[in-house]
C-alpha atoms as a PDB file:
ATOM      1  CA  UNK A   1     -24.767 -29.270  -6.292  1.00  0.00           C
ATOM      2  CA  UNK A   2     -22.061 -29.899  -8.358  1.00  0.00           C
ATOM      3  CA  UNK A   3     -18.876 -28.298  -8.556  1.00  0.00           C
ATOM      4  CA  UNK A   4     -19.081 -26.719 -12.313  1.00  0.00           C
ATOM      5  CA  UNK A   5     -22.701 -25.320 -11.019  1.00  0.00           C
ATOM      6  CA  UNK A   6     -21.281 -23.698  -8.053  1.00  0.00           C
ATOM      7  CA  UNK A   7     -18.501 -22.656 -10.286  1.00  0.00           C
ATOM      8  CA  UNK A   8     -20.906 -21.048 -12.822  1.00  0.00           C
ATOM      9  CA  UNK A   9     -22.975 -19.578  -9.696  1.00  0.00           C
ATOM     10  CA  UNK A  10     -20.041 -17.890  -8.009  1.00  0.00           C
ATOM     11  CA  UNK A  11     -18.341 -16.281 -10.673  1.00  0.00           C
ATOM     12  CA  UNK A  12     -21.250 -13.971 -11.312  1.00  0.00           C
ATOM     13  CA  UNK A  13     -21.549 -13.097  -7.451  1.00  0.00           C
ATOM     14  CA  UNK A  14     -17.695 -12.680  -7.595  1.00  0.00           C
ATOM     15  CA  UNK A  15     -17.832 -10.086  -9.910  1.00  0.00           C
ATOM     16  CA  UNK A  16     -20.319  -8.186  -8.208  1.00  0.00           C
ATOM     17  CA  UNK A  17     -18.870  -8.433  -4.946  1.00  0.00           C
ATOM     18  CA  UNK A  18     -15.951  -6.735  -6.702  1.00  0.00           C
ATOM     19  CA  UNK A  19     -17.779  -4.256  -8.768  1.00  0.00           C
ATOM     20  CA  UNK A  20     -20.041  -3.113  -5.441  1.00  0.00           C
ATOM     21  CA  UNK A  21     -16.348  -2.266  -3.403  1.00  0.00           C
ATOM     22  CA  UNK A  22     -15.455   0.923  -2.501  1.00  0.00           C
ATOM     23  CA  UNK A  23     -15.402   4.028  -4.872  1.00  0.00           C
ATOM     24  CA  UNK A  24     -15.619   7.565  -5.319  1.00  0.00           C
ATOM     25  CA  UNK A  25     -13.105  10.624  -5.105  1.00  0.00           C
ATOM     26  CA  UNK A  26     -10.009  10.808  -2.814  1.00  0.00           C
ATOM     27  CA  UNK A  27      -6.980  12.693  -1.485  1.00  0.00           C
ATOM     28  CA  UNK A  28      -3.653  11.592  -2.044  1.00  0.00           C
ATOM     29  CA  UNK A  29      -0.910  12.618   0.679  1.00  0.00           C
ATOM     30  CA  UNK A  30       2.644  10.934   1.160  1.00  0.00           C
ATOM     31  CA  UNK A  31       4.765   9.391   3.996  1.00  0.00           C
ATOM     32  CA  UNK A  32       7.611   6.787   4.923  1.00  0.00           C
ATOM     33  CA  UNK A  33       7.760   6.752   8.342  1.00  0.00           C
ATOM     34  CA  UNK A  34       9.557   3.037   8.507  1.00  0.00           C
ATOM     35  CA  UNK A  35       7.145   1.931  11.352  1.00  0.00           C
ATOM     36  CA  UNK A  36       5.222  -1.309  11.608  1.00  0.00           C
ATOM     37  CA  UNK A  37       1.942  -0.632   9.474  1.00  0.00           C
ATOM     38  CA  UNK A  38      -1.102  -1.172  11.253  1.00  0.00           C
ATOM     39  CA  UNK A  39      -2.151  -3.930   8.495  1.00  0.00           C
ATOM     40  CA  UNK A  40       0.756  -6.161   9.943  1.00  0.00           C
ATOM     41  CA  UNK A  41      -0.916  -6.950  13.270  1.00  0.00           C
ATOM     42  CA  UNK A  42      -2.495  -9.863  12.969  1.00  0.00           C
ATOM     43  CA  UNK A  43      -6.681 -10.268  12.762  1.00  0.00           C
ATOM     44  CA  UNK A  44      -6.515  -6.912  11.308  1.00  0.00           C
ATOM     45  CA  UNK A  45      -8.859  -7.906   7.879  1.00  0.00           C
ATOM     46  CA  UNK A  46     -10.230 -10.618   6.236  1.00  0.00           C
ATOM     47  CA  UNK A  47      -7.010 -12.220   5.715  1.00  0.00           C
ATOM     48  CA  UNK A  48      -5.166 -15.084   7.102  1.00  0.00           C
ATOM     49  CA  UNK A  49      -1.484 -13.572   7.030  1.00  0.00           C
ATOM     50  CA  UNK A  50      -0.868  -9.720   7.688  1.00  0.00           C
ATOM     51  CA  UNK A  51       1.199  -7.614   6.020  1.00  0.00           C
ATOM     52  CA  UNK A  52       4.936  -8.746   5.881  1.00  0.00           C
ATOM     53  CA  UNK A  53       7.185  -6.324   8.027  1.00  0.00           C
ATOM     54  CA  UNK A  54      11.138  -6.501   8.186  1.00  0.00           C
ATOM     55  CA  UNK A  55      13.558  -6.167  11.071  1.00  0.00           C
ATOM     56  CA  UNK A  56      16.211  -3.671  11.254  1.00  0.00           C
ATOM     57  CA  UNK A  57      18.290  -4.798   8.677  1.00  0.00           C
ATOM     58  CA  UNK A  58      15.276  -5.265   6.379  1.00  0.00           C
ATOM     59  CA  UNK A  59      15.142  -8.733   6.710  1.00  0.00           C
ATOM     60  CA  UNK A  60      11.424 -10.089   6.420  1.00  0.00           C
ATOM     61  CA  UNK A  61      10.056 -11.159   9.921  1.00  0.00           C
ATOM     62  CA  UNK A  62       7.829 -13.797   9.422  1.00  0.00           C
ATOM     63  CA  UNK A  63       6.056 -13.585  12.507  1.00  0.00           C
ATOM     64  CA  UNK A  64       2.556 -13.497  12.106  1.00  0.00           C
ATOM     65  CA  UNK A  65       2.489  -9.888  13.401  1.00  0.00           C
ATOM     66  CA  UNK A  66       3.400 -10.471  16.750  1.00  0.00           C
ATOM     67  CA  UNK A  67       6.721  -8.133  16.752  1.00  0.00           C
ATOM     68  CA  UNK A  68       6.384  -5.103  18.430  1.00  0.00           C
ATOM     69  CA  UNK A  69       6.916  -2.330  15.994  1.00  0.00           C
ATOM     70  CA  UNK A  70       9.896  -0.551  15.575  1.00  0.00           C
ATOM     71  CA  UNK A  71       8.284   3.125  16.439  1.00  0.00           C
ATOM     72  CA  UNK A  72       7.949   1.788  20.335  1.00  0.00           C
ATOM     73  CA  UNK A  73      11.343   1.179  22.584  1.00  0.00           C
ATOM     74  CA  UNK A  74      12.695  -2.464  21.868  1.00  0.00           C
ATOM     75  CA  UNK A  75      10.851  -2.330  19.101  1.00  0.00           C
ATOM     76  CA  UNK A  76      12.136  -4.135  15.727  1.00  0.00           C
ATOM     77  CA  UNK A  77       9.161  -4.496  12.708  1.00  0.00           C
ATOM     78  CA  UNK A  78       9.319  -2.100  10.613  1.00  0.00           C
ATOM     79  CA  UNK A  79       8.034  -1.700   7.029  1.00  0.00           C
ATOM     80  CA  UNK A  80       9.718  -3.510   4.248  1.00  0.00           C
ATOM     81  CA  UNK A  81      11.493  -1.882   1.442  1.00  0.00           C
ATOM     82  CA  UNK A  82      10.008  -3.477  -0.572  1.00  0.00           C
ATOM     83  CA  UNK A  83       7.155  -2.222  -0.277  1.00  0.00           C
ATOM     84  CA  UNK A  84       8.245   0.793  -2.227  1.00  0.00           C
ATOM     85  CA  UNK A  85       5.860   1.813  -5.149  1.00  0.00           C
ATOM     86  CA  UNK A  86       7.237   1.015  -8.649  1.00  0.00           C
ATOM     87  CA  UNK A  87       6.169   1.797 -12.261  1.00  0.00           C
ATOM     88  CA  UNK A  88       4.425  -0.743 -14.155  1.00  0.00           C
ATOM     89  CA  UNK A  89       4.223   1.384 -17.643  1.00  0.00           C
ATOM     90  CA  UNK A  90       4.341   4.771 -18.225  1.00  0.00           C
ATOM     91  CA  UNK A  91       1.072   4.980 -17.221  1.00  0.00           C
ATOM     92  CA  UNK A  92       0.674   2.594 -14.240  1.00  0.00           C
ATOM     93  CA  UNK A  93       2.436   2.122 -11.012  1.00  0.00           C
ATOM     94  CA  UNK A  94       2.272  -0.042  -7.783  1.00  0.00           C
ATOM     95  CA  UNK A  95       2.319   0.412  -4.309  1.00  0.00           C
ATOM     96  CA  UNK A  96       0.850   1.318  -0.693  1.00  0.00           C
ATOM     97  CA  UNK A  97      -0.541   3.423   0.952  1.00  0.00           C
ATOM     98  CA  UNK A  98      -2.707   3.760   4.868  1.00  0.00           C
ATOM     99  CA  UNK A  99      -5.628   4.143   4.028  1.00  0.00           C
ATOM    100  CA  UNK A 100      -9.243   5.727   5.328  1.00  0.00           C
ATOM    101  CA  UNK A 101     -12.615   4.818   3.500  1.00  0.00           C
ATOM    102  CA  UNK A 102     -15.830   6.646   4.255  1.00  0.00           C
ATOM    103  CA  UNK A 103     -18.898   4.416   5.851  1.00  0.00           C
ATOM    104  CA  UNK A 104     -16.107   1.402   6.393  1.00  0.00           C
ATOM    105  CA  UNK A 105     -13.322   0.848   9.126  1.00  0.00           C
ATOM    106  CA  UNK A 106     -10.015  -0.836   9.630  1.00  0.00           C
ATOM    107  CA  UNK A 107     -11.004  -4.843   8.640  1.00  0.00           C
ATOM    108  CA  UNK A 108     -12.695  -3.850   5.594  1.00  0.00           C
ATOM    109  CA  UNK A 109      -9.497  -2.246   3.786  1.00  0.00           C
ATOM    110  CA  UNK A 110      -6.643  -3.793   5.087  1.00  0.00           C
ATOM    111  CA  UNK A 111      -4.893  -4.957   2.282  1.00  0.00           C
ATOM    112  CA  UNK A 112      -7.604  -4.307   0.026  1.00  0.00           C
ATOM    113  CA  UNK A 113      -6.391  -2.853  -3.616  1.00  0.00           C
ATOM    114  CA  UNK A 114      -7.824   0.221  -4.972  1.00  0.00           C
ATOM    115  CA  UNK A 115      -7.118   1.456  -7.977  1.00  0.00           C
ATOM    116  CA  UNK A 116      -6.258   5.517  -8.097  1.00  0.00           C
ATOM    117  CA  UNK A 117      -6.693   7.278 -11.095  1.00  0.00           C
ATOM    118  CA  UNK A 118      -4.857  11.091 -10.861  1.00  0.00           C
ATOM    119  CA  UNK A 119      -7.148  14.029 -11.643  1.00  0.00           C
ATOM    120  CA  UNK A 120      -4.467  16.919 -11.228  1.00  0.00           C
ATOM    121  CA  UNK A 121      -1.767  17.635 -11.114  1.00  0.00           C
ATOM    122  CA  UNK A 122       1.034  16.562 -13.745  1.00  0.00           C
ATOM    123  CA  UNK A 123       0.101  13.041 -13.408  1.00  0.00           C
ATOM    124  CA  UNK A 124      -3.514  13.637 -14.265  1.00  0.00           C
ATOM    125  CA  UNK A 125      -4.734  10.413 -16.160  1.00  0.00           C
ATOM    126  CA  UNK A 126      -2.529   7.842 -15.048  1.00  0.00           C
ATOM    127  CA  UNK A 127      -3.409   5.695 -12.634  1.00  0.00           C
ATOM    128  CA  UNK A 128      -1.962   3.685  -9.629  1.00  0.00           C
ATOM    129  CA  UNK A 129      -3.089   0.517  -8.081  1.00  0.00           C
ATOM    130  CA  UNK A 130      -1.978   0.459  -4.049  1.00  0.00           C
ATOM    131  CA  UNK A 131      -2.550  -1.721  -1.211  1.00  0.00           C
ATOM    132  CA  UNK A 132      -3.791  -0.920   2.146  1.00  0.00           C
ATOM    133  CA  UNK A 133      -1.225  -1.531   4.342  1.00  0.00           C
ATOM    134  CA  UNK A 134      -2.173   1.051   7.013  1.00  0.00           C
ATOM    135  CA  UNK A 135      -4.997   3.315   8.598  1.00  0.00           C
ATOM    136  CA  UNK A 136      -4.993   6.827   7.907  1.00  0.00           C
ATOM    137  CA  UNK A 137      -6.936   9.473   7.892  1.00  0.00           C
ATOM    138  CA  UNK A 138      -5.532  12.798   8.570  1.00  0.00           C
ATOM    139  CA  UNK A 139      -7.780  14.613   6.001  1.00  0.00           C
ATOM    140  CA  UNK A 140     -10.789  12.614   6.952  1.00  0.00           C
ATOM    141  CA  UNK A 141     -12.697  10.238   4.558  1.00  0.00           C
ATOM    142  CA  UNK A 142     -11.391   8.669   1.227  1.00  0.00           C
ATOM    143  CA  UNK A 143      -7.975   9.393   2.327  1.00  0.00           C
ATOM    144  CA  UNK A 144      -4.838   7.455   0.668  1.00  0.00           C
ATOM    145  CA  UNK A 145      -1.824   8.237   2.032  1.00  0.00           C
ATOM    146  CA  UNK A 146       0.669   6.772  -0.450  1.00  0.00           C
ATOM    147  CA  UNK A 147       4.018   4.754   0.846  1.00  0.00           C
ATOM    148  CA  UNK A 148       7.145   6.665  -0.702  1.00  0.00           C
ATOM    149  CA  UNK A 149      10.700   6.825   0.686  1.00  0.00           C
ATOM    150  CA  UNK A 150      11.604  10.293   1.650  1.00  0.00           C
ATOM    151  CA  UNK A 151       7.708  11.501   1.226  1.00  0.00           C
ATOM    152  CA  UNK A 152       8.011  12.339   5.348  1.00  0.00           C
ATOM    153  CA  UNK A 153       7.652  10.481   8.343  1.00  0.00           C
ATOM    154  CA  UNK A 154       4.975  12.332   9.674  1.00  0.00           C
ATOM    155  CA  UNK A 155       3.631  12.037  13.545  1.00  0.00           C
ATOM    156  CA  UNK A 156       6.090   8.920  14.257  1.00  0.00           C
ATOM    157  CA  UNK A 157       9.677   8.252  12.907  1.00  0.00           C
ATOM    158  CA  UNK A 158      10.977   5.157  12.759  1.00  0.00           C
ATOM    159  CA  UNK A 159      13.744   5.811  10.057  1.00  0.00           C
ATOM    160  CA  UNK A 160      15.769   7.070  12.620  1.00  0.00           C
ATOM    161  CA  UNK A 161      16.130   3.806  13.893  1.00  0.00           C
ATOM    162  CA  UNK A 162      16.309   1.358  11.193  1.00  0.00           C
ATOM    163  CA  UNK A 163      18.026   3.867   8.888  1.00  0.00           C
ATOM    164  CA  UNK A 164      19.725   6.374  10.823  1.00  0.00           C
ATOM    165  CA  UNK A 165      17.606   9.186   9.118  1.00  0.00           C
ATOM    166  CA  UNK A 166      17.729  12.930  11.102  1.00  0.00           C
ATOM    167  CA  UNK A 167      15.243  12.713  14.138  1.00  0.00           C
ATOM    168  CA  UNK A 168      12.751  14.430  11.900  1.00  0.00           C
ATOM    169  CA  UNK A 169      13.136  12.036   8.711  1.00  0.00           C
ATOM    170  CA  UNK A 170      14.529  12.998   5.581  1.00  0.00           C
ATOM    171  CA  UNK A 171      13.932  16.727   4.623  1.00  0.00           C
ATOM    172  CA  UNK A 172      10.569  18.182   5.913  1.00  0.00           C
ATOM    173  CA  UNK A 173       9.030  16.268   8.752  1.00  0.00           C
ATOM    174  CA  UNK A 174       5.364  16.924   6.760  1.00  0.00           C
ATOM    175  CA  UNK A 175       6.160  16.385   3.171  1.00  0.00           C
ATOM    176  CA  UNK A 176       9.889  14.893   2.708  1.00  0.00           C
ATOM    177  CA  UNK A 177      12.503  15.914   0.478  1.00  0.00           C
ATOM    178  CA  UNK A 178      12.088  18.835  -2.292  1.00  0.00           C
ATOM    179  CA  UNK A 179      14.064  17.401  -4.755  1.00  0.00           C
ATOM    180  CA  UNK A 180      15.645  14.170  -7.052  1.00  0.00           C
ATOM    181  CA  UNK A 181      18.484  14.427  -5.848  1.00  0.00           C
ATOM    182  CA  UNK A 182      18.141  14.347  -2.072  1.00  0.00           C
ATOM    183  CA  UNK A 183      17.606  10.494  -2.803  1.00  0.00           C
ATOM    184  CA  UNK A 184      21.196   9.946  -3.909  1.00  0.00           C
ATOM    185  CA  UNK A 185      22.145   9.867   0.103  1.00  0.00           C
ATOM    186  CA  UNK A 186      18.994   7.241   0.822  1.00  0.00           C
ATOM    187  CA  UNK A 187      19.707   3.827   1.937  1.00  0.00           C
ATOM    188  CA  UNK A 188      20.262   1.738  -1.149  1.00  0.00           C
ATOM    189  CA  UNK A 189      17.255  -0.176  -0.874  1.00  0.00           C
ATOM    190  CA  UNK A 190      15.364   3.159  -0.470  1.00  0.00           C
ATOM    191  CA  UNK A 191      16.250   4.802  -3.619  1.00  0.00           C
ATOM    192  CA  UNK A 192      14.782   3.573  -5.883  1.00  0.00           C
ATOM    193  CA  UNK A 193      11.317   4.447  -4.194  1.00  0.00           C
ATOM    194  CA  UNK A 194      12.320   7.791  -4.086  1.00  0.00           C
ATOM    195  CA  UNK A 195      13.325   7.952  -7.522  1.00  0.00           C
ATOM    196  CA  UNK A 196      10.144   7.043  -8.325  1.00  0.00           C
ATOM    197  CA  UNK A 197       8.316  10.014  -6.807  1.00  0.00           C
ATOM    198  CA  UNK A 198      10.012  12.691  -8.682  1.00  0.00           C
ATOM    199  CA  UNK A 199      10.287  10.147 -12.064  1.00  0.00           C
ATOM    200  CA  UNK A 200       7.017   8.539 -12.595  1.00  0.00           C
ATOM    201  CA  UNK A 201       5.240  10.461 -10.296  1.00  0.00           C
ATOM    202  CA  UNK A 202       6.622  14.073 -11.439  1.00  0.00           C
ATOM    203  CA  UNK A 203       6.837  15.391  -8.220  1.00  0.00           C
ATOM    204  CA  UNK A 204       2.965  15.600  -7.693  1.00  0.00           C
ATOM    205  CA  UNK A 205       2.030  17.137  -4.815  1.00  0.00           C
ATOM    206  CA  UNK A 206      -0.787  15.301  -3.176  1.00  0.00           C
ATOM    207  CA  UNK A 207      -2.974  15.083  -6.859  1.00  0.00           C
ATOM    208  CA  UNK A 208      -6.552  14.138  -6.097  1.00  0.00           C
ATOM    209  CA  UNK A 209      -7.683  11.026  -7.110  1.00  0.00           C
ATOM    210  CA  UNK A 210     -11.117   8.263  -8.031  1.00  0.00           C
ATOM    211  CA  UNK A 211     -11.110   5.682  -7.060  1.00  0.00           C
ATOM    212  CA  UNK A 212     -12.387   1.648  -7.421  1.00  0.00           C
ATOM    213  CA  UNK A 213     -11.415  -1.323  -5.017  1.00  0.00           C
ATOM    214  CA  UNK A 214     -10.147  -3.868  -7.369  1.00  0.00           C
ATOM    215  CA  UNK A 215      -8.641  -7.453  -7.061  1.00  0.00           C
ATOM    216  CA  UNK A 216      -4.780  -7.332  -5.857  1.00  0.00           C
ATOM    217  CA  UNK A 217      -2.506  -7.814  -8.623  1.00  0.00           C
ATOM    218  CA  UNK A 218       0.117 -10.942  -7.645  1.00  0.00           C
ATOM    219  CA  UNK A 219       3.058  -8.843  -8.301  1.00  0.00           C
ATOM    220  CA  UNK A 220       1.690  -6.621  -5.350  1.00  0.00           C
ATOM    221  CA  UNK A 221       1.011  -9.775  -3.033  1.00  0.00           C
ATOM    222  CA  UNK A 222       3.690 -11.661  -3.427  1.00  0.00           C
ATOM    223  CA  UNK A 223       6.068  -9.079  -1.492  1.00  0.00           C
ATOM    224  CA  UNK A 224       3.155  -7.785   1.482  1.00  0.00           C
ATOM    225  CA  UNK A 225       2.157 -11.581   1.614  1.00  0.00           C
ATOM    226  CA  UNK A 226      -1.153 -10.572   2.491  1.00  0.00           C
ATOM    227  CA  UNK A 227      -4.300 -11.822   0.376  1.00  0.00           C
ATOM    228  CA  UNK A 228      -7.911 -11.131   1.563  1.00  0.00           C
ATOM    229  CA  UNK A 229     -10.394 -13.921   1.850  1.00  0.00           C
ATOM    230  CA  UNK A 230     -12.714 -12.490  -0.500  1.00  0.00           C
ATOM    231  CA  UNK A 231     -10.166 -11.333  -2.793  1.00  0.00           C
ATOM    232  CA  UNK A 232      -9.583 -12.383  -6.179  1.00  0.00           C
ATOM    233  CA  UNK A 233      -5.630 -11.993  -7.519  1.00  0.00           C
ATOM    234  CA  UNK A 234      -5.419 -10.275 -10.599  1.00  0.00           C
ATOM    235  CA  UNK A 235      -2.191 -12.436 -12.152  1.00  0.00           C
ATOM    236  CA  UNK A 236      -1.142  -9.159 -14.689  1.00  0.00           C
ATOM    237  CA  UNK A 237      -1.344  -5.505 -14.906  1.00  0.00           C
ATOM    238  CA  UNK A 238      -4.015  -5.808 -17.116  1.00  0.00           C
ATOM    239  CA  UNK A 239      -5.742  -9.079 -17.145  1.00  0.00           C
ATOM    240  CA  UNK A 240      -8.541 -10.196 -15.289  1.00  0.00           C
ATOM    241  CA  UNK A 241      -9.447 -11.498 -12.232  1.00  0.00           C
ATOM    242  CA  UNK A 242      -9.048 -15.550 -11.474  1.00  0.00           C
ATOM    243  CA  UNK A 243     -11.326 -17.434  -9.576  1.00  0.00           C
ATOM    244  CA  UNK A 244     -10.082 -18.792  -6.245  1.00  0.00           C
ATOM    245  CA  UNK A 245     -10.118 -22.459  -5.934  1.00  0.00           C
ATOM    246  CA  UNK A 246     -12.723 -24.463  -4.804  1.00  0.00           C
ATOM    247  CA  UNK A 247     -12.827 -26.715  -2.090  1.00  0.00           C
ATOM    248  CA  UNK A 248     -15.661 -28.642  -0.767  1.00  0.00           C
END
């Protein structure tokens, strides 16, 4: 077969290998708890490179996910600041977030993107496109527990460590800080994430959400440096999807 018929064959089964992903309604909780997410072991997903993590001094590791993470003694990967979620538009943002989909389990979503539209709270309507850089799952199914500085650390606490943050995290161990200004004392590399919680964000407090599994944008990628094997990178905010090369 030749390679523009294969070309013209796959696209179509591309797009509905896309189109059939995950969907449906979701919760939306927060956290930041600095550890090693469970996407950056390695041979976690369909994907030949896990999730980037960052030493102490947020330095990226490089290690294929064999550093033990920095929520165990000795420990020193921890998540990257960078992966802090950002605002694309005034009506799109970018991030992470450990994840739980109903009928699926851990290799089917790790770093799979999904794309969250709100539907309450006072971001109702805009939507966020995150990567699943973790397993969650506190409130059961359909669960996206989105990656902001200061949004708690939750069961573990790693901050403490990398960042010298209170044994419980910044403000509420559940939950985080209450307010804007509580980030002016972050770690620089950290405030800007928080910023964005109580700026694009509003302040929401865990807004339900639908939700579609969609192709990873590149701008998300190219700092967690992990890309599924049946993924197809979606090179702009709004563009579509390309189609991975070819090779016989």
């Amino acid at each position: 077969m030749h390679l523009s018929t294969l070309a013209a064959v796959a696209l179509p089964i591309l797009s509905t290998v896309l189109a059939q992903g995950a969907q449906g309604n979701g919760k939306t909780t927060r956290y930041w708890d600095c550890c090693k997410p469970s996407c950056a072991w390695a041979k976690k997903g369909n994907n030949a490179v896990p999730l980037l993590t960052c030493d102490k001094n947020d330095n990226p590791l490089n290690d294929n996910g064999s550093t033990k993470s920095g929520c165990e003694n000795g420990g020193n990967a921890f998540m990257c600041s960078t992966q802090s979620p950002w605002a694309v538009s005034e009506t799109l943002a970018y991030g992470w977030a450990a994840v739980n989909i109903q009928g699926q389990q851990e290799s089917s979503w790790c770093c799979a993107c999904y794309e969250l539209t709100f539907t309450g709270g006072p971001v109702q309507g805009k939507k966020m496109i995150v990567q699943a850089s973790n397993t969650g799952g506190d409130l059961g199914n359909n669960h996206f527990d989105i990656a902001m500085p200061g949004g708690g650390v939750g069961i573990f606490n790693a901050c403490s460590n990398q960042f010298g943050a209170p044994s419980n995290g910044w403000g509420e161990r559940y939950g985080g800080i209450g307010s804007r200004s509580a980030c002016d004392s972050f770690p620089q590399k950290l405030k800007a994430g928080c910023y964005w919680r109580f700026d694009w964000f509003k302040g929401a407090d865990n807004p339900p959400v639908s939700f579609k599994q969609v192709a990873c944008p590149a701008a998300i990628t190219e700092k967690s440096k992990c890309i599924r094997g049946n993924d197809a990178i979606n090179q702009t905010p709004t563009g579509p999807a390309t189609m991975p090369t070819w090779t016989p």
